[in-house]
N, C-alpha and C. Protein backbone atom coordinates (compact mmCIF):
# COMPACT_ATOMS: atom_id res chain seq x y z
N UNK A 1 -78.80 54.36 25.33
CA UNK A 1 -78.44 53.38 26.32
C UNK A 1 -78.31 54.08 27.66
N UNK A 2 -79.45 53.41 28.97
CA UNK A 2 -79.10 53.89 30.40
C UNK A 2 -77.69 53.74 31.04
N UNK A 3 -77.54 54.14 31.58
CA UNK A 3 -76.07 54.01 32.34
C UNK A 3 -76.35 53.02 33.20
N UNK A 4 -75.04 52.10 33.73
CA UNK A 4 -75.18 51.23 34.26
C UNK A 4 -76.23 51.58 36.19
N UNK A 5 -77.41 51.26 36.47
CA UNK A 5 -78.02 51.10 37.28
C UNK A 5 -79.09 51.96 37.00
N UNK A 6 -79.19 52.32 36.21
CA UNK A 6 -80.40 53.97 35.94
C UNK A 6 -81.36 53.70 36.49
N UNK A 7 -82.20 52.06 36.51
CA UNK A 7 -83.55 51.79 36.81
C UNK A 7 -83.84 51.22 37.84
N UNK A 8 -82.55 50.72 38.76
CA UNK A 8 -82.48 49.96 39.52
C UNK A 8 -83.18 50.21 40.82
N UNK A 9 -83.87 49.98 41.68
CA UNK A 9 -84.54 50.80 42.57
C UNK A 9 -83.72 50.87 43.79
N UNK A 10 -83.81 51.57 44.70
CA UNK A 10 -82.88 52.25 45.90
C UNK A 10 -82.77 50.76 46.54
N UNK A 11 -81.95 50.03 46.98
CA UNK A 11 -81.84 48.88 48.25
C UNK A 11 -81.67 49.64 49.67
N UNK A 12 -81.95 48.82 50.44
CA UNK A 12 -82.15 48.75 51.85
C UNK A 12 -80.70 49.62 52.38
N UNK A 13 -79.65 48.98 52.14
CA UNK A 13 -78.37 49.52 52.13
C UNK A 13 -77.54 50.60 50.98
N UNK A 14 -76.59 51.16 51.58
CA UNK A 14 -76.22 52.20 50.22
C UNK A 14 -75.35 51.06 49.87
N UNK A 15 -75.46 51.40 47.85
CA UNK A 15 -74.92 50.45 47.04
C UNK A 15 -73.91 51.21 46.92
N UNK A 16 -72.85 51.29 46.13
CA UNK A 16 -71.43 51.63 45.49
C UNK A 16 -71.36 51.35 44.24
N UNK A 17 -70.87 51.81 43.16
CA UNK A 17 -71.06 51.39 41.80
C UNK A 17 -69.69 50.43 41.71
N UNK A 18 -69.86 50.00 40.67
CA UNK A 18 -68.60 48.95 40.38
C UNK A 18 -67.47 49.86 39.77
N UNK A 19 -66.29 49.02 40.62
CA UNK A 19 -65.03 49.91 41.01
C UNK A 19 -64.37 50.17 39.26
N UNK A 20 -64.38 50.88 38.38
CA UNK A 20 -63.63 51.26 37.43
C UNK A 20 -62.25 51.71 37.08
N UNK A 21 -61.77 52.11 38.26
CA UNK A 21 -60.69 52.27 38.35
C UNK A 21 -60.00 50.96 38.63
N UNK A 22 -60.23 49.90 39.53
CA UNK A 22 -60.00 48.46 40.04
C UNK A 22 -59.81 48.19 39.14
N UNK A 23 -60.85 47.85 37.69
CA UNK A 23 -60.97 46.97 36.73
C UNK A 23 -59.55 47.47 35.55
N UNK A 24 -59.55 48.65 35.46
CA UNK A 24 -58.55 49.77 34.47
C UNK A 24 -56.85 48.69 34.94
N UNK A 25 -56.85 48.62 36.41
CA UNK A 25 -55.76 48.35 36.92
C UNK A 25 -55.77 47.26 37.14
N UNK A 26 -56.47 46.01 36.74
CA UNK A 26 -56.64 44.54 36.63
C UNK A 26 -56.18 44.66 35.04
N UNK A 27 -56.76 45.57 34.07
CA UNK A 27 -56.64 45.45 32.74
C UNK A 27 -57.82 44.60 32.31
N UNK A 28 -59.11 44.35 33.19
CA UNK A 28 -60.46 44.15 32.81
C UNK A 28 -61.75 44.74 31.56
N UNK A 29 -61.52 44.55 30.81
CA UNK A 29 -62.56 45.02 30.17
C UNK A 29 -64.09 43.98 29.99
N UNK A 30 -65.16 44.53 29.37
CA UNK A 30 -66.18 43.59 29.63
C UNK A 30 -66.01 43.14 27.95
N UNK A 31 -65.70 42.12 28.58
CA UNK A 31 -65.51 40.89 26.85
C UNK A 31 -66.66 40.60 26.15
N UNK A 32 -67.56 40.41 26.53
CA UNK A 32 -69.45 39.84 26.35
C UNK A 32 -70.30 41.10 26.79
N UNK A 33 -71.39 41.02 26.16
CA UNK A 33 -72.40 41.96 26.20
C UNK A 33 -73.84 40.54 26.12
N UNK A 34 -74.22 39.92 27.23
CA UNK A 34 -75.43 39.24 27.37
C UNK A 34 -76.92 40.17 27.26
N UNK A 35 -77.52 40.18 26.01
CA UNK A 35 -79.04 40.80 25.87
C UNK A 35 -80.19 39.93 26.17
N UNK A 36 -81.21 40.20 27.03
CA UNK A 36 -82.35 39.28 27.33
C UNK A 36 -83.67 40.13 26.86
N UNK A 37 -83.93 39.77 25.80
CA UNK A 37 -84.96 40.05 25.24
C UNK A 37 -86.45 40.28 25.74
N UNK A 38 -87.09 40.85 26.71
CA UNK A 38 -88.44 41.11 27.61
C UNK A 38 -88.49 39.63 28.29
N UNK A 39 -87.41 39.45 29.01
CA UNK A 39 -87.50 38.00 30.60
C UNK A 39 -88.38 37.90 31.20
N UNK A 40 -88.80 36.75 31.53
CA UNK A 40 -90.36 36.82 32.29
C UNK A 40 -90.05 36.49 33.63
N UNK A 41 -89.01 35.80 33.69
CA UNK A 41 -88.88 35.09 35.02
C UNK A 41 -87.74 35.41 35.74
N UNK A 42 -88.01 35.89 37.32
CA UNK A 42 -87.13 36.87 37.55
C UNK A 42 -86.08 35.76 38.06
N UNK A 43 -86.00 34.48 38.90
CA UNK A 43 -84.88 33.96 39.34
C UNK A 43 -83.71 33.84 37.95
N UNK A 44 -84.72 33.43 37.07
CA UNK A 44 -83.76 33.33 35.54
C UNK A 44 -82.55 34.57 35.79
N UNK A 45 -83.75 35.73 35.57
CA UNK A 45 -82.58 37.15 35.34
C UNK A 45 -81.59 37.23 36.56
N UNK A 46 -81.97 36.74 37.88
CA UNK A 46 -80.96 37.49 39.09
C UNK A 46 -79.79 36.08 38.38
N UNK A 47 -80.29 34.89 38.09
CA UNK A 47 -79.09 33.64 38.40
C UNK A 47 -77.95 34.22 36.92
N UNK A 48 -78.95 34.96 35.74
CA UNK A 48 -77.63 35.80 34.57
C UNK A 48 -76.98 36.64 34.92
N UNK A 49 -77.28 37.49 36.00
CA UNK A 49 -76.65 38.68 37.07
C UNK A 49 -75.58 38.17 37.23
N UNK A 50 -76.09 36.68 38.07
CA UNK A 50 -74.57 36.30 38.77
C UNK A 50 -73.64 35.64 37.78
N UNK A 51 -74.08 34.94 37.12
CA UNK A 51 -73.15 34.51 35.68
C UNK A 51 -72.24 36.02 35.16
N UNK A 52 -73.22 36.53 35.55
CA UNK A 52 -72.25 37.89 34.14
C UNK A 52 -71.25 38.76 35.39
N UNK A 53 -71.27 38.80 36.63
CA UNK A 53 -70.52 39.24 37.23
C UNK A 53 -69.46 38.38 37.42
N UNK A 54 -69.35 36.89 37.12
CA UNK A 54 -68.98 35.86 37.58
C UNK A 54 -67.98 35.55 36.20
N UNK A 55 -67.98 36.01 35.00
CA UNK A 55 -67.47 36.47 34.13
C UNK A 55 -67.03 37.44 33.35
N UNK A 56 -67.66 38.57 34.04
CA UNK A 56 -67.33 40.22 33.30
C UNK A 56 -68.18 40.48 32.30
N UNK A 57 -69.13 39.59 31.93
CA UNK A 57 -70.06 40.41 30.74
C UNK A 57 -71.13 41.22 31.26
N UNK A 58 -71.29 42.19 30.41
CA UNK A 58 -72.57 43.19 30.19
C UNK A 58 -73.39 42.11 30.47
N UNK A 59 -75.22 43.08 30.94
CA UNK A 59 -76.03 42.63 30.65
C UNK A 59 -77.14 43.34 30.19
N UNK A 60 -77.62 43.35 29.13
CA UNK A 60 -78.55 44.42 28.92
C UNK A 60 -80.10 43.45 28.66
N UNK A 61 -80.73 44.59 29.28
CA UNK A 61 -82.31 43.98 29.01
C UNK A 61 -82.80 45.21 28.05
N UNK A 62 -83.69 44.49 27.24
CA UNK A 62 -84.49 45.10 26.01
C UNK A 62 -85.74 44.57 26.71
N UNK A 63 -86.22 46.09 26.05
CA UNK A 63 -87.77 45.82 26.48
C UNK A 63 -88.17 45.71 27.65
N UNK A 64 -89.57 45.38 27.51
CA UNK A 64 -90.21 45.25 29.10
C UNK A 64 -89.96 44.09 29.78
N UNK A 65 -89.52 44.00 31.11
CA UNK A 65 -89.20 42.59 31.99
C UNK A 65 -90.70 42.26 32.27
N UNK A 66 -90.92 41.22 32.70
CA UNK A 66 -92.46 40.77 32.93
C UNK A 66 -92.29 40.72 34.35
N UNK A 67 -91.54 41.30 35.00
CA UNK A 67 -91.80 41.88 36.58
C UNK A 67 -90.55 43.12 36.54
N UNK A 68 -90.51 43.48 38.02
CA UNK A 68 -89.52 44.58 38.16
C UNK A 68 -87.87 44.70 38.75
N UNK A 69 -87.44 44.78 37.36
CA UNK A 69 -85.95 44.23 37.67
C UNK A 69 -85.03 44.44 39.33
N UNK A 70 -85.88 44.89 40.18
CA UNK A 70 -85.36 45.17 41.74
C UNK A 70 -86.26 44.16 42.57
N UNK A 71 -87.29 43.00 41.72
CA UNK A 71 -88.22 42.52 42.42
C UNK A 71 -86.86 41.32 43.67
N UNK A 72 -87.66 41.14 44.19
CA UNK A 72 -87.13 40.16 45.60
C UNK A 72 -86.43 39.00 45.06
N UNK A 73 -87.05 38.67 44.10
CA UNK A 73 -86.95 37.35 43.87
C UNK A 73 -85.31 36.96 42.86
N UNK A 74 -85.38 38.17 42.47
CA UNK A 74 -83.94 39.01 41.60
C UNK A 74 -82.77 38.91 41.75
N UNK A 75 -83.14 39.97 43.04
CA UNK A 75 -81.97 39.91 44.30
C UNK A 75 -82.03 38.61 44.73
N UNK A 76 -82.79 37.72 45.57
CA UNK A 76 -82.25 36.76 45.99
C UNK A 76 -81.37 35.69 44.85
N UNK A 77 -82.07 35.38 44.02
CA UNK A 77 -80.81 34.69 42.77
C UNK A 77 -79.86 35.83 42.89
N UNK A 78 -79.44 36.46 42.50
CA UNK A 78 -77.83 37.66 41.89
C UNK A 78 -77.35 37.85 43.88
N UNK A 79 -77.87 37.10 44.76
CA UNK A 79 -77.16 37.27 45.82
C UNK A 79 -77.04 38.43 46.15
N UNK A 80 -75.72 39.42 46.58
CA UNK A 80 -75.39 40.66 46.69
C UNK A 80 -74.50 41.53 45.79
N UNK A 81 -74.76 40.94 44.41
CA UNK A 81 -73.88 41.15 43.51
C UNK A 81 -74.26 42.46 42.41
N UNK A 82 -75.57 42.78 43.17
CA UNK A 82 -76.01 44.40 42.75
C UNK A 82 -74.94 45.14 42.33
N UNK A 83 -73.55 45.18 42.92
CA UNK A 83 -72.71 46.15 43.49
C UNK A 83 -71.98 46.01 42.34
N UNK A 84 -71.76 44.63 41.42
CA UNK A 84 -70.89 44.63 40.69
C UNK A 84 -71.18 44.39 39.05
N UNK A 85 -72.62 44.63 39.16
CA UNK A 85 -73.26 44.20 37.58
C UNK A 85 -73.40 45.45 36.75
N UNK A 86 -72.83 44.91 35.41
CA UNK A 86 -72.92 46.09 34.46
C UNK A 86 -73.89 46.14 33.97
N UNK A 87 -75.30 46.45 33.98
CA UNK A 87 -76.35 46.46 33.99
C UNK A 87 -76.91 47.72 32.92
N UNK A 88 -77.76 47.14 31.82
CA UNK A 88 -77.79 48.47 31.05
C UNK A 88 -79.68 48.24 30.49
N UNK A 89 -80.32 49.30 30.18
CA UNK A 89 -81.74 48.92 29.82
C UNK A 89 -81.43 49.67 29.04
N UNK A 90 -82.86 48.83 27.70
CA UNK A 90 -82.85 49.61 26.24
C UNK A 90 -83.85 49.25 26.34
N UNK A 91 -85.41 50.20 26.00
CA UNK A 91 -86.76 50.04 25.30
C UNK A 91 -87.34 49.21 24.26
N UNK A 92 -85.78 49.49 23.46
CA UNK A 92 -86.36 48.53 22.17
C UNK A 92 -84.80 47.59 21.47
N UNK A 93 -85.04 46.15 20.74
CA UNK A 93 -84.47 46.04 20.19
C UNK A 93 -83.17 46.52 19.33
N UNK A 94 -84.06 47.70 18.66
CA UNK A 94 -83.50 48.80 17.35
C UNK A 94 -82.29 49.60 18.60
N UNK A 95 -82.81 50.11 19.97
CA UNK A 95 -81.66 50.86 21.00
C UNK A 95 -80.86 49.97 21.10
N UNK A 96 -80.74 48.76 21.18
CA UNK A 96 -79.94 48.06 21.61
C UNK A 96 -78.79 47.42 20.65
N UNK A 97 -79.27 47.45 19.50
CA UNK A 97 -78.28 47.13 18.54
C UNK A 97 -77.46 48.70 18.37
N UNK A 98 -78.18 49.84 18.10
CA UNK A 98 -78.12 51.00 17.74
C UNK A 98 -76.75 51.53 18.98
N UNK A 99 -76.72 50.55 20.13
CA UNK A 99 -75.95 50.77 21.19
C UNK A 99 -74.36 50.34 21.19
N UNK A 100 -74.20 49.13 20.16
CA UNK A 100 -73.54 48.26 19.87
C UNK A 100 -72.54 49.26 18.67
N UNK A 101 -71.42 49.61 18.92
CA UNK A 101 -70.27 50.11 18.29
C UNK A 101 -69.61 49.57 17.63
N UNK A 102 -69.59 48.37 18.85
CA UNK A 102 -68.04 47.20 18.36
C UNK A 102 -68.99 46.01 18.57
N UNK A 103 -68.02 45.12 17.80
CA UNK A 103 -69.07 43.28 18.29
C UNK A 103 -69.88 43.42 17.51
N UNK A 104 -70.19 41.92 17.19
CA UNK A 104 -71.26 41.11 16.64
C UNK A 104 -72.63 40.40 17.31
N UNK A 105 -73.50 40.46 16.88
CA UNK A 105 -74.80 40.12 17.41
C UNK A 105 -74.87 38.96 17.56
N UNK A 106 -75.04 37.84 18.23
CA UNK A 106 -75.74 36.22 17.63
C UNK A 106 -76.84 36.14 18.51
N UNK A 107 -78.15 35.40 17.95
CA UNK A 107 -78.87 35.74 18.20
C UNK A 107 -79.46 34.05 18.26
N UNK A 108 -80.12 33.46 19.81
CA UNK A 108 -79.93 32.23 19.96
C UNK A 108 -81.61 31.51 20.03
N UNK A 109 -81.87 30.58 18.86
CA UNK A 109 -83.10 30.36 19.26
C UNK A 109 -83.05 28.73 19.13
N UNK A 110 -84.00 28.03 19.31
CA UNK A 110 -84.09 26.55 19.35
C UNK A 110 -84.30 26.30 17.63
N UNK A 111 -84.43 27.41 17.24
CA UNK A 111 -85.03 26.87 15.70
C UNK A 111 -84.03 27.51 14.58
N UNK A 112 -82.96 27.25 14.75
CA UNK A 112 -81.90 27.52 14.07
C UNK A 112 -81.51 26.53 13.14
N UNK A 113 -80.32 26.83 12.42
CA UNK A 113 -79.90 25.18 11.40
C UNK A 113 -78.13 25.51 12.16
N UNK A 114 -77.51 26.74 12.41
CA UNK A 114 -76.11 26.25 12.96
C UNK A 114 -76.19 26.20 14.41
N UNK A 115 -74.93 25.57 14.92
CA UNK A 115 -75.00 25.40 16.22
C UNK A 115 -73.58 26.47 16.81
N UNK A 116 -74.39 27.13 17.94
CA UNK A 116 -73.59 27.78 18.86
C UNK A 116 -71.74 27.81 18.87
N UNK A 117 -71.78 26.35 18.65
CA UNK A 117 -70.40 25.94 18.25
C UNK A 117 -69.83 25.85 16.53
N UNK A 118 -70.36 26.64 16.22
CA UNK A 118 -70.15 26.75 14.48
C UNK A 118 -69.25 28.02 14.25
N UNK A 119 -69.30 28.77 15.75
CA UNK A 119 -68.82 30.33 14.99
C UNK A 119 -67.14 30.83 15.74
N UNK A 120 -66.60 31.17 15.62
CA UNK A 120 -65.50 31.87 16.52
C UNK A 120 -66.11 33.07 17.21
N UNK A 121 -66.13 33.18 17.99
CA UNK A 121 -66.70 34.40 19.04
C UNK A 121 -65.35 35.01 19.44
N UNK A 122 -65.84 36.46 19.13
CA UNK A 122 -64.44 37.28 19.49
C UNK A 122 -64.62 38.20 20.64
N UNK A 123 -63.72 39.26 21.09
CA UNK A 123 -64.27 39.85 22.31
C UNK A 123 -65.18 40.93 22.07
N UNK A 124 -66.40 41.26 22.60
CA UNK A 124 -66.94 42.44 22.42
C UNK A 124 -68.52 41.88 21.62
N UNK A 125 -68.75 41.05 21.33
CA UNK A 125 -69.92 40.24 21.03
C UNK A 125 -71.00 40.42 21.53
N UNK A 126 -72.03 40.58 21.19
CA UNK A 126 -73.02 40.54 21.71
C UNK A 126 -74.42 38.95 21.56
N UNK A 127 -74.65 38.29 22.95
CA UNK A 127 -74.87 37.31 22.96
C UNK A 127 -76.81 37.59 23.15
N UNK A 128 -77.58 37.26 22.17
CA UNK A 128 -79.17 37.88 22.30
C UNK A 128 -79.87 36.16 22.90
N UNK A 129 -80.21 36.70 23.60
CA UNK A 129 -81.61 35.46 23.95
C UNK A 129 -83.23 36.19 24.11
N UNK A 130 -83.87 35.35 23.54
CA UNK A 130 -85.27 35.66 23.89
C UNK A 130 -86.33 35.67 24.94
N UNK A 131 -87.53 35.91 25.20
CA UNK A 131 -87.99 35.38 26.35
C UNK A 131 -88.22 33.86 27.26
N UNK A 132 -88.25 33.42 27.79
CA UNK A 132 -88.88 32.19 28.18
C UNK A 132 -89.74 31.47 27.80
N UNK A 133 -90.87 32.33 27.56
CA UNK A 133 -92.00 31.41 26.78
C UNK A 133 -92.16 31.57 25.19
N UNK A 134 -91.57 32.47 24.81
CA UNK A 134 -91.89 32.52 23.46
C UNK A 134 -90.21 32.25 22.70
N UNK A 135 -89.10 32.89 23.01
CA UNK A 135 -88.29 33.00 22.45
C UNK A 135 -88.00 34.37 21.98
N UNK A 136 -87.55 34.13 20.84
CA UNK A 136 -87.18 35.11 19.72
C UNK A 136 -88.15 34.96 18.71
N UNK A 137 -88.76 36.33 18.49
CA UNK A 137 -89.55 36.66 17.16
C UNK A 137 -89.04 35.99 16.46
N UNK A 138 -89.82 35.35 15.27
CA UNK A 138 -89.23 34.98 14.13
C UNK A 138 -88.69 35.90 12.83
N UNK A 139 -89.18 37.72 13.21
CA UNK A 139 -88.74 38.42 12.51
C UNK A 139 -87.34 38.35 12.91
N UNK A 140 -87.19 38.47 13.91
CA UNK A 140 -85.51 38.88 14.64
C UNK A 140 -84.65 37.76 14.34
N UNK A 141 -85.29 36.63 14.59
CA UNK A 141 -84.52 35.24 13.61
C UNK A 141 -84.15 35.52 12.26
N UNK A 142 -85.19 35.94 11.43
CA UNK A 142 -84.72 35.93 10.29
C UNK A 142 -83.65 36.96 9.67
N UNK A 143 -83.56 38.05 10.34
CA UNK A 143 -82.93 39.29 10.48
C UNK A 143 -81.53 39.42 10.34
N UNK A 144 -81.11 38.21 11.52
CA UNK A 144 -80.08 37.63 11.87
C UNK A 144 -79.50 36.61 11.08
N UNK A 145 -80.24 36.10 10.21
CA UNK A 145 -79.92 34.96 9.28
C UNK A 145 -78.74 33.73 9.60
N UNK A 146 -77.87 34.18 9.20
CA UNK A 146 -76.47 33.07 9.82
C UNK A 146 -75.99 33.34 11.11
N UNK A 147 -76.06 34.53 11.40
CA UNK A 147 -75.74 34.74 13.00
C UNK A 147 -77.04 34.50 14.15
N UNK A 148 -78.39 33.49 13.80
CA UNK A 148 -79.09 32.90 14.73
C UNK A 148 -78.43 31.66 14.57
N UNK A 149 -78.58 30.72 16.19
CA UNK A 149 -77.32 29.85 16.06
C UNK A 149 -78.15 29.29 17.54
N UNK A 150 -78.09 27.85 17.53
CA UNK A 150 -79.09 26.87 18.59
C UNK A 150 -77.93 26.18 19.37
N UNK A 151 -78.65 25.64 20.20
CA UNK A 151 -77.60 24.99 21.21
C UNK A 151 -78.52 23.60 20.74
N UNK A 152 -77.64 22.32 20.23
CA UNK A 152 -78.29 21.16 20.15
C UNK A 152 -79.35 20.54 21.57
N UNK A 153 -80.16 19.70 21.13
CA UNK A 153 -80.44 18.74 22.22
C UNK A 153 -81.22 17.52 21.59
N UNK A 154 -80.25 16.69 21.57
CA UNK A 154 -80.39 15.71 20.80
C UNK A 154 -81.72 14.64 21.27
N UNK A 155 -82.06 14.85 22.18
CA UNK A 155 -82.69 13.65 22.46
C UNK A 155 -84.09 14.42 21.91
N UNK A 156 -84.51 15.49 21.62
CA UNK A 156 -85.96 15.98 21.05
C UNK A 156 -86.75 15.92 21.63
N UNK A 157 -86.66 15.65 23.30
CA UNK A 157 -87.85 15.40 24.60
C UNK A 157 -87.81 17.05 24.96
N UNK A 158 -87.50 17.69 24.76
CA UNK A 158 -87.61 19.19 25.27
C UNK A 158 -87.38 20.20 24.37
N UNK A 159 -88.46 21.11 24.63
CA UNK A 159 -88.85 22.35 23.74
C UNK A 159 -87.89 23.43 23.66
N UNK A 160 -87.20 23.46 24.84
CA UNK A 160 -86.02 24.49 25.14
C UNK A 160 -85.24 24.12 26.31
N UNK A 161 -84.38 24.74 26.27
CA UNK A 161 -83.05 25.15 27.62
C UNK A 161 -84.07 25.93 28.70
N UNK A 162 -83.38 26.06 30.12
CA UNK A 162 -84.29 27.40 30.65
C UNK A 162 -82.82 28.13 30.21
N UNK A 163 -83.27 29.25 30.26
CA UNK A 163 -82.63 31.13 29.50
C UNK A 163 -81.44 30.79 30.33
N UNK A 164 -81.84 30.81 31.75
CA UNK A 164 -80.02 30.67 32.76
C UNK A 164 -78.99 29.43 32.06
N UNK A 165 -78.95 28.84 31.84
CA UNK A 165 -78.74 27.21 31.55
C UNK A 165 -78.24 27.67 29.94
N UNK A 166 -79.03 28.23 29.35
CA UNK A 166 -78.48 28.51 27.88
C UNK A 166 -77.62 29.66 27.49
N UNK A 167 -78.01 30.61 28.33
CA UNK A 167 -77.09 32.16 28.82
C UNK A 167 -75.42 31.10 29.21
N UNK A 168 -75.61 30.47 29.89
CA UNK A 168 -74.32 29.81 30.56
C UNK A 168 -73.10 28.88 29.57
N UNK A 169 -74.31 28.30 29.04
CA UNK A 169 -73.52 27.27 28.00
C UNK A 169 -72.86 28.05 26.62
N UNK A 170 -73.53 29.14 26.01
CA UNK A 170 -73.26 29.67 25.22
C UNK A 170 -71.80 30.86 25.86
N UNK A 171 -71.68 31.46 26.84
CA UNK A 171 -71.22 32.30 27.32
C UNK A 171 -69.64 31.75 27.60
N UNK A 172 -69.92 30.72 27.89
CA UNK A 172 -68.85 30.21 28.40
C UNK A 172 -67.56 29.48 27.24
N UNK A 173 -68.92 28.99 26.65
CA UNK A 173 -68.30 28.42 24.82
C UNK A 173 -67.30 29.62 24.40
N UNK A 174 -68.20 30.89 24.29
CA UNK A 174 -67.54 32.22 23.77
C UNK A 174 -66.10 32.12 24.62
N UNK A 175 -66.51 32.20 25.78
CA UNK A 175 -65.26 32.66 27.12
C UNK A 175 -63.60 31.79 26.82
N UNK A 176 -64.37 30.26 26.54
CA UNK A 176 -63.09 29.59 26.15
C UNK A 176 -62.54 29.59 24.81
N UNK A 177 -63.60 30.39 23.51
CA UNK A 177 -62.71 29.93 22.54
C UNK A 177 -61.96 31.70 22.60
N UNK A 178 -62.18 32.78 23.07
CA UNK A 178 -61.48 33.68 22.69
C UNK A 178 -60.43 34.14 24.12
N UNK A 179 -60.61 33.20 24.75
CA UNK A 179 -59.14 32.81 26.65
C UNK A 179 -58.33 31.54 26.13
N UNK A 180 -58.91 30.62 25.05
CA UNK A 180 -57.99 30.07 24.91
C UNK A 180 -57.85 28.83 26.14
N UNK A 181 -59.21 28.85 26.60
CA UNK A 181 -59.50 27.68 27.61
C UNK A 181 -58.87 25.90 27.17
């Protein structure tokens, strides 16, 4: 596992890493660990930036992004929030679990049988989504067995969530059942 910014490319301005000592003395830890499985679409990834700074979770990308995680379009979704994202890259799947100490995997596809809301989510979790156009392998589905887990949509007019929109709904589910929302 890279350290938080390893790949990130130089910005215009000098960045600052996110304050650790601040967080120690808030009593902050990062509750969620959000994984995006090779993202194709970069506003998607900058608008999970800002979700996950906007809640304290990790974000790790696996695999290859289908552009370059410093592209323009990045930054403009995640705003100026470079400064405060825990940001981690893994090559492969296998690094990324292999990264995972503590917490549980769930792993979120449209073609599941439980729903998102079936599980207790505790702190330290790790929340997997797939790409945009494809999803999640169906090896990695099956892998996961009871811990792949769908977000309903009842009306059956749509193929999927977009990734931001489902990153959010699921994240937040987690956020309130283990805050006690």
């Amino acid at each position: 596992m890279q350290a938080p910014h390893a790949t990130l490319p130089s910005l215009k301005r000098k960045r600052r890493q996110p304050s650790l000592t601040l967080q120690a003395l808030l009593g902050f830890t990062i509750m969620f660990h959000v994984a995006l499985l090779e993202p194709e679409i970069p506003p998607n990834t900058g608008n999970i930036i800002r979700l996950c700074v906007a809640t304290g979770a990790a974000l790790h990308i696996i695999g290859r992004a289908g552009f370059p995680i410093g592209e323009r379009t990045v930054r403009r979704a995640a705003v100026d929030y470079w400064d405060e994202i825990s940001l981690y890259r893994h090559a492969t799947l296998e690094e990324f679990e292999a990264s995972r100490d503590t917490g549980r995997i769930f792993c979120f596809t449209a073609h599941a049988a439980s729903r998102y809301t079936d599980v207790s989510y505790q702190a330290g979790d790790g929340l997997l989504f797939g790409c945009e156009s494809k999803g999640l392998p169906h090896s990695v589905v099956a892998r996961y067995g009871k811990r792949a887990l769908c977000i309903p949509m009842p009306t059956g007019k749509v193929r999927s969530l977009k990734l931001a929109n489902a990153v959010s709904v699921v994240l937040y589910e987690a956020l309130r059942q283990v805050n006690g929302w």
